[in-house]
Protein backbone atom coordinates (compact mmCIF):
# COMPACT_ATOMS: atom_id res chain seq x y z
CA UNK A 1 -125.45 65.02 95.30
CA UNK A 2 -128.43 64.85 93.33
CA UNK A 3 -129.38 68.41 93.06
CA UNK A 4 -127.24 71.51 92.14
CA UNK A 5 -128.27 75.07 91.52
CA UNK A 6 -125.64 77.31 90.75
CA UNK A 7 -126.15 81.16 90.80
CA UNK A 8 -122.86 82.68 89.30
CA UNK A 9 -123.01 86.96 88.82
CA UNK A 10 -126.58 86.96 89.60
CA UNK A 11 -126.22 88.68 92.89
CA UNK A 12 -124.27 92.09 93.13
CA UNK A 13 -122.94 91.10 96.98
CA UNK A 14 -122.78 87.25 96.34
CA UNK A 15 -121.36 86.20 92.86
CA UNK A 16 -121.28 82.73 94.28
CA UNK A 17 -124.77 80.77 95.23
CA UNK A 18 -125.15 77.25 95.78
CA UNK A 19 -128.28 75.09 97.24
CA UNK A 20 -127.53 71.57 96.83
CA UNK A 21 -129.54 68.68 97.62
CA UNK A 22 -127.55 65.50 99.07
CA UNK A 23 -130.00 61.72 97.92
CA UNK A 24 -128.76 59.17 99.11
CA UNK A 25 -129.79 55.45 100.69
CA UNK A 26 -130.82 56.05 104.06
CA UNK A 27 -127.99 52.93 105.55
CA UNK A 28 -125.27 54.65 103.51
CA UNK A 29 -123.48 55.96 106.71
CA UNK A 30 -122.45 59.86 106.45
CA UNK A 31 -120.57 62.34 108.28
CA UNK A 32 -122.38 65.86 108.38
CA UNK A 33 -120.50 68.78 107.41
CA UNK A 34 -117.33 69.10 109.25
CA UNK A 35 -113.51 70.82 109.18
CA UNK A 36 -111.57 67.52 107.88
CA UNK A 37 -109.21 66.38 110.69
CA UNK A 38 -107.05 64.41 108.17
CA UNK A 39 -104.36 66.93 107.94
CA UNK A 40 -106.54 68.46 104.84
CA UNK A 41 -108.04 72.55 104.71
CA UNK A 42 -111.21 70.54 103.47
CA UNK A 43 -114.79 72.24 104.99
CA UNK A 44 -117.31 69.27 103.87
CA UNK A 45 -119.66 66.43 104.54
CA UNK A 46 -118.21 62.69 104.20
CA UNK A 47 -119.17 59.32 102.79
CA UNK A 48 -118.19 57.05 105.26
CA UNK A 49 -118.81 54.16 103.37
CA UNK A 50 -115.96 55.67 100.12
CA UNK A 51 -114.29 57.60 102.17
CA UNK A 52 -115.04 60.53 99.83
CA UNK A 53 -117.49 63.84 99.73
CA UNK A 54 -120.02 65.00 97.13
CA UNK A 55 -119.68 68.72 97.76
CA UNK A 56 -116.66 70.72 99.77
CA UNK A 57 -114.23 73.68 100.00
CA UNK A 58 -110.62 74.11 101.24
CA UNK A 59 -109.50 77.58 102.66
CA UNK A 60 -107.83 77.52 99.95
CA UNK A 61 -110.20 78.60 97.55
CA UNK A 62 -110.78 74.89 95.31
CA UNK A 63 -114.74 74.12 95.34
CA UNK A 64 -115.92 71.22 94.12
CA UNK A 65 -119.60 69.30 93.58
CA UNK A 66 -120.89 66.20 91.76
CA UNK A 67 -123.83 64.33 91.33
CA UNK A 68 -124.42 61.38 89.32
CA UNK A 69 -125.75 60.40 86.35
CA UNK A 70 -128.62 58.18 86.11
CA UNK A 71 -128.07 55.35 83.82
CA UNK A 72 -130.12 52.23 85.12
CA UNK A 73 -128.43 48.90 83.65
CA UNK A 74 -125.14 50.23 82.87
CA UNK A 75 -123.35 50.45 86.60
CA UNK A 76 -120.35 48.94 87.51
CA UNK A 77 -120.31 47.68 90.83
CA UNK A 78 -116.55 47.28 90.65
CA UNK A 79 -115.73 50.61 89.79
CA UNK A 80 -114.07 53.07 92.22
CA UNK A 81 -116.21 55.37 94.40
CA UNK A 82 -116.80 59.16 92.42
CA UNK A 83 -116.67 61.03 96.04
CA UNK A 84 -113.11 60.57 95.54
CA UNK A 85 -112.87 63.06 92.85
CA UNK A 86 -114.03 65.83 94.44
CA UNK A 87 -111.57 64.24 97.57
CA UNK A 88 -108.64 64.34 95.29
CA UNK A 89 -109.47 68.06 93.49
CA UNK A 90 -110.17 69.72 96.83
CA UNK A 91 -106.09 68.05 98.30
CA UNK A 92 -105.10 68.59 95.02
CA UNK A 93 -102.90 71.76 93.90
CA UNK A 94 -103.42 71.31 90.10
CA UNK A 95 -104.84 74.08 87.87
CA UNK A 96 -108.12 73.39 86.38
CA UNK A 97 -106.97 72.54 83.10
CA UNK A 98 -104.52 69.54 84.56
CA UNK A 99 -107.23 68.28 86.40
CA UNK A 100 -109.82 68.05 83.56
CA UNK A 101 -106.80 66.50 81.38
CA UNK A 102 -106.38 63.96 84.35
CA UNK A 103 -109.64 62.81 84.10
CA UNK A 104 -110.21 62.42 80.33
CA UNK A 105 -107.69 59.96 80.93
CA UNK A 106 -109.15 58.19 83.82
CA UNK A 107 -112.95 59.35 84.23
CA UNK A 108 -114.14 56.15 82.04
CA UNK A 109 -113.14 54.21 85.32
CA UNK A 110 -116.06 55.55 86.85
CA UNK A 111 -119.44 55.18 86.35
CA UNK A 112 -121.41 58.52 85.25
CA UNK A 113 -120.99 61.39 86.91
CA UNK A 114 -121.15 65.66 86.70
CA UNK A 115 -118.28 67.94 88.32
CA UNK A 116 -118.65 71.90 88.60
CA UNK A 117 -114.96 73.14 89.61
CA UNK A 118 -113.51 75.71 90.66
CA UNK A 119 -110.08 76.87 91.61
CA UNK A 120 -110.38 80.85 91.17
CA UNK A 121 -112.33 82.85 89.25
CA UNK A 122 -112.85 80.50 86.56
CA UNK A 123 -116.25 77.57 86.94
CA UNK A 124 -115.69 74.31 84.74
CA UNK A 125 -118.52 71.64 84.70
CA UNK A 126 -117.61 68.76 83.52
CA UNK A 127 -119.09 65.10 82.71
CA UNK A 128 -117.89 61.69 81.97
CA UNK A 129 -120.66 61.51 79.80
CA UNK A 130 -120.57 64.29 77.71
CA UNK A 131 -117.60 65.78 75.29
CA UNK A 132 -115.49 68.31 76.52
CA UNK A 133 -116.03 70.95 79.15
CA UNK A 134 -117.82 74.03 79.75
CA UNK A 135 -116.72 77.07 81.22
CA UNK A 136 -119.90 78.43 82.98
CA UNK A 137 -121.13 82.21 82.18
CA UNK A 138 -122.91 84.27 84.56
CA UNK A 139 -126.58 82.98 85.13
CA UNK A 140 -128.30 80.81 87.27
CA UNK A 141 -127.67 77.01 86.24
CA UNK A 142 -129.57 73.68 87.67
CA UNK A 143 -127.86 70.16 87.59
CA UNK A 144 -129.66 67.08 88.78
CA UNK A 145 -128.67 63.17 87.33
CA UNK A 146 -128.36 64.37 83.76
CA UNK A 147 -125.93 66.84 81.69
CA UNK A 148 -126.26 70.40 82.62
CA UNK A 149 -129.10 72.43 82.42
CA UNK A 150 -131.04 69.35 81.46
CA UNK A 151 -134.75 70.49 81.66
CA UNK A 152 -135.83 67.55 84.23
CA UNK A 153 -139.05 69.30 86.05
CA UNK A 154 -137.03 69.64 89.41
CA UNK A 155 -134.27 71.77 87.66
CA UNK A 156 -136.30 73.88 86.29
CA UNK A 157 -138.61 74.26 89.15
CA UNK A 158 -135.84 75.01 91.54
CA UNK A 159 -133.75 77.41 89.19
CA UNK A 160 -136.60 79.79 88.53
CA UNK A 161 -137.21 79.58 92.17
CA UNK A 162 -133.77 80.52 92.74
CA UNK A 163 -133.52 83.31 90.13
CA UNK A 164 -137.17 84.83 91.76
CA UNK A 165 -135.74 84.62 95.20
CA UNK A 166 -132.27 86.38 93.95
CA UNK A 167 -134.31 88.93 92.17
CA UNK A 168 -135.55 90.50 95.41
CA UNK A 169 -133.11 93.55 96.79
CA UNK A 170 -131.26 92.78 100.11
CA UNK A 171 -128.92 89.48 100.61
CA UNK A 172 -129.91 86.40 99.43
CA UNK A 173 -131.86 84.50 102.55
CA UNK A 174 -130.21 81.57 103.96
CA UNK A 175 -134.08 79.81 105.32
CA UNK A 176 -135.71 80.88 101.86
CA UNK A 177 -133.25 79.10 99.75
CA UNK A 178 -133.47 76.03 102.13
CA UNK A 179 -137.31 76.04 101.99
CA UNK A 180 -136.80 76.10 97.73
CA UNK A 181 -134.74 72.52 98.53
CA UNK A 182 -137.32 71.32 100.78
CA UNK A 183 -140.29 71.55 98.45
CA UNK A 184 -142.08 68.26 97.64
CA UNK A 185 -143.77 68.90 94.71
CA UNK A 186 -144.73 65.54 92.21
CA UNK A 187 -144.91 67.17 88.61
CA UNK A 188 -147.36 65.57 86.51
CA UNK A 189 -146.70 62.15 84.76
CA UNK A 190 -146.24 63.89 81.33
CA UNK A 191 -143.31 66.37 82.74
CA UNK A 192 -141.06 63.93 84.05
CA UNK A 193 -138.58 62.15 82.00
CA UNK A 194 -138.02 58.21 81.11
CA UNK A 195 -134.96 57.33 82.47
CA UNK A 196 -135.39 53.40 82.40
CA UNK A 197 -136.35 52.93 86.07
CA UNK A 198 -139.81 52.94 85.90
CA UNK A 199 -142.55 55.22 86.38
CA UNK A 200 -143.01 54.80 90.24
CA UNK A 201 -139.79 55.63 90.99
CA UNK A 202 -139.26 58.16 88.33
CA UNK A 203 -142.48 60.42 90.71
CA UNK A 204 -140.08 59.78 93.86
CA UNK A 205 -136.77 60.82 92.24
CA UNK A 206 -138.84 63.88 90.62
CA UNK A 207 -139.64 66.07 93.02
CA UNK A 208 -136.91 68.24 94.74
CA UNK A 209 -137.42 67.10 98.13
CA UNK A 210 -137.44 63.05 97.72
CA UNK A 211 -139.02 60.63 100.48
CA UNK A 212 -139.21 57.10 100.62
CA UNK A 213 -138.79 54.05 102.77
CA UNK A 214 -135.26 53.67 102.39
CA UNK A 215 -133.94 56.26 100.03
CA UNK A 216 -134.24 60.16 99.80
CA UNK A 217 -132.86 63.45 100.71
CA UNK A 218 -130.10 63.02 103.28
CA UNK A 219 -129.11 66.57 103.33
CA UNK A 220 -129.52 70.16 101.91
CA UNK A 221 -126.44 72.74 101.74
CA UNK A 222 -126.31 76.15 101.05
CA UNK A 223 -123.71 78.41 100.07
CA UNK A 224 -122.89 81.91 99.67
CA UNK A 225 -119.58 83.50 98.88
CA UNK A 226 -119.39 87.11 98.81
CA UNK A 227 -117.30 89.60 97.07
CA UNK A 228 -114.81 89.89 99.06
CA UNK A 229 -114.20 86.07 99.69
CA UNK A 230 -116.41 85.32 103.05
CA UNK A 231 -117.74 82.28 102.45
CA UNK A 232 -121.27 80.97 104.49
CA UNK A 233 -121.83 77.19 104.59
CA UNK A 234 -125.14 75.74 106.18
CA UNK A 235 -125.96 72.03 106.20
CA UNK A 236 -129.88 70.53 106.94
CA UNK A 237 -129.40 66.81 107.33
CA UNK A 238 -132.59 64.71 107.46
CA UNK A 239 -133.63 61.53 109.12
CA UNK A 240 -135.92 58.70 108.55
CA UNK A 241 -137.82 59.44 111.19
CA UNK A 242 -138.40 63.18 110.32
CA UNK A 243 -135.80 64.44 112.02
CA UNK A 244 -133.27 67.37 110.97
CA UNK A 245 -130.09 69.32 112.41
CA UNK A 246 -128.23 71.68 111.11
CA UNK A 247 -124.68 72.80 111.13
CA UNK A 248 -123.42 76.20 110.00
CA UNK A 249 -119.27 77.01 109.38
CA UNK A 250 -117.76 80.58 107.69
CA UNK A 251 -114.98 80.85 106.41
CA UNK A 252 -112.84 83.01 104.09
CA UNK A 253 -110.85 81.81 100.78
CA UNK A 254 -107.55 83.84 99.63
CA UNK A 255 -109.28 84.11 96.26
CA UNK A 256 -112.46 86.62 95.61
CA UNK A 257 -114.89 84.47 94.09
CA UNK A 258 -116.15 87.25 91.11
């Protein structure tokens, strides 16, 4: 995941927002959003390749996302693949604080990554590259290859989208949040930050919506979990070749997500 906004206590009906986008290399095989068949409650796309997931749920109420964190030069190729933590959370029946304890021990074993958690009521980002957690108050927050809330031009271009869209009365709209992850917009040379990897690929990466030869948006995923713990899941998936599908599951967790 390369793309997170979160809208927590925004909406009176839906305390719980998500739209997500998925970048990844286009040969990196993927399973689209699915009910796990591995003896799991997991509700989730897969990596094929790791064998892990970059955004789920369990029926259980545990919600998980990551993304990673851009740090050209400083990857190890060795190291084990980060789709397993949100694997391991989501089977996992540990509180929130044993988990985050778990991986200041072991999240140096992985190259840079973000986590926003949740096993109740209570939201926890965390970061291998950053001290400490956060627990996250009520607002709209963006998350992209950086720390939270980093002010890249595509998180703050898709947050205020988000927070104009959630300002309207009436449910939140599946398509409209969807069409905020789809937008393609280059900001200007001067907006976008230097992240080592070059300016050419720093205009792909900085858009919302990224497109290139072999590398780009493999999927978008909203969610919305209302008040009284229905949960709606929807899943875009992209092609090469321009095309899409899309795959919708509900659900309802034990715990109400306010």
């Amino acid at each position: 995941m390369c793309l997170i906004v979160f809208a927590y206590r925004v909406h009176p009906d839906f305390p719980i927002i998500i739209a997500a986008n998925r970048d990844e290399f286009y040969a990196r095989p993927t399973r689209p959003l699915s009910a796990w068949t591995d003896g799991s409650d997991i509700v989730a796309g897969r990596d094929l390749k790791g064998g892990g997931t970059w955004m789920g749920i369990t029926r259980r109420g545990r919600l998980a996302a990551l993304t990673n964190y851009r740090e050209p030069g400083l990857q190890v190729a060795e190291a084990p693949s980060r789709g397993h933590l949100v694997k391991d959370f989501l089977t996992g029946s540990e509180s929130l604080n044993d988990y985050i304890k778990k991986m200041t021990r072991t999240g140096q074993r992985y190259n840079g990554f973000n986590m926003i958690l949740s096993a109740g009521n209570q939201w926890i980002y965390y970061s291998n590259r950053n001290k400490g957690t956060q627990t996250l108050p009520p607002g709209v927050h963006g998350l992209s290859n950086h720390l939270l809330n980093t002010p890249w031009p595509k998180v703050v271009r898709s947050c205020r989208a988000v927070e104009t869209l959630l300002a309207r009365k009436g449910p939140p709209d599946v398509e409209n949040l969807m069409q905020i992850l789809q937008d393609r917009t280059i900001p200007p040379d001067g907006d976008l930050p230097d992240t080592g990897i070059g300016m050419e690929w720093e205009r792909r990466l900085g858009s919302i919506f990224i497109q290139s030869e072999i590398y780009g948006t493999r999927s978008s995923t909203v969610l919305l979990a209302a008040a009284d713990g229905s949960v709606r899941i929807r899943e875009r998936t992209f092609e090469p070749d321009g095309s899409t599908g899309d795959v919708e599951w509900k659900l309802r967790i034990p715990i109400n997500p306010a």
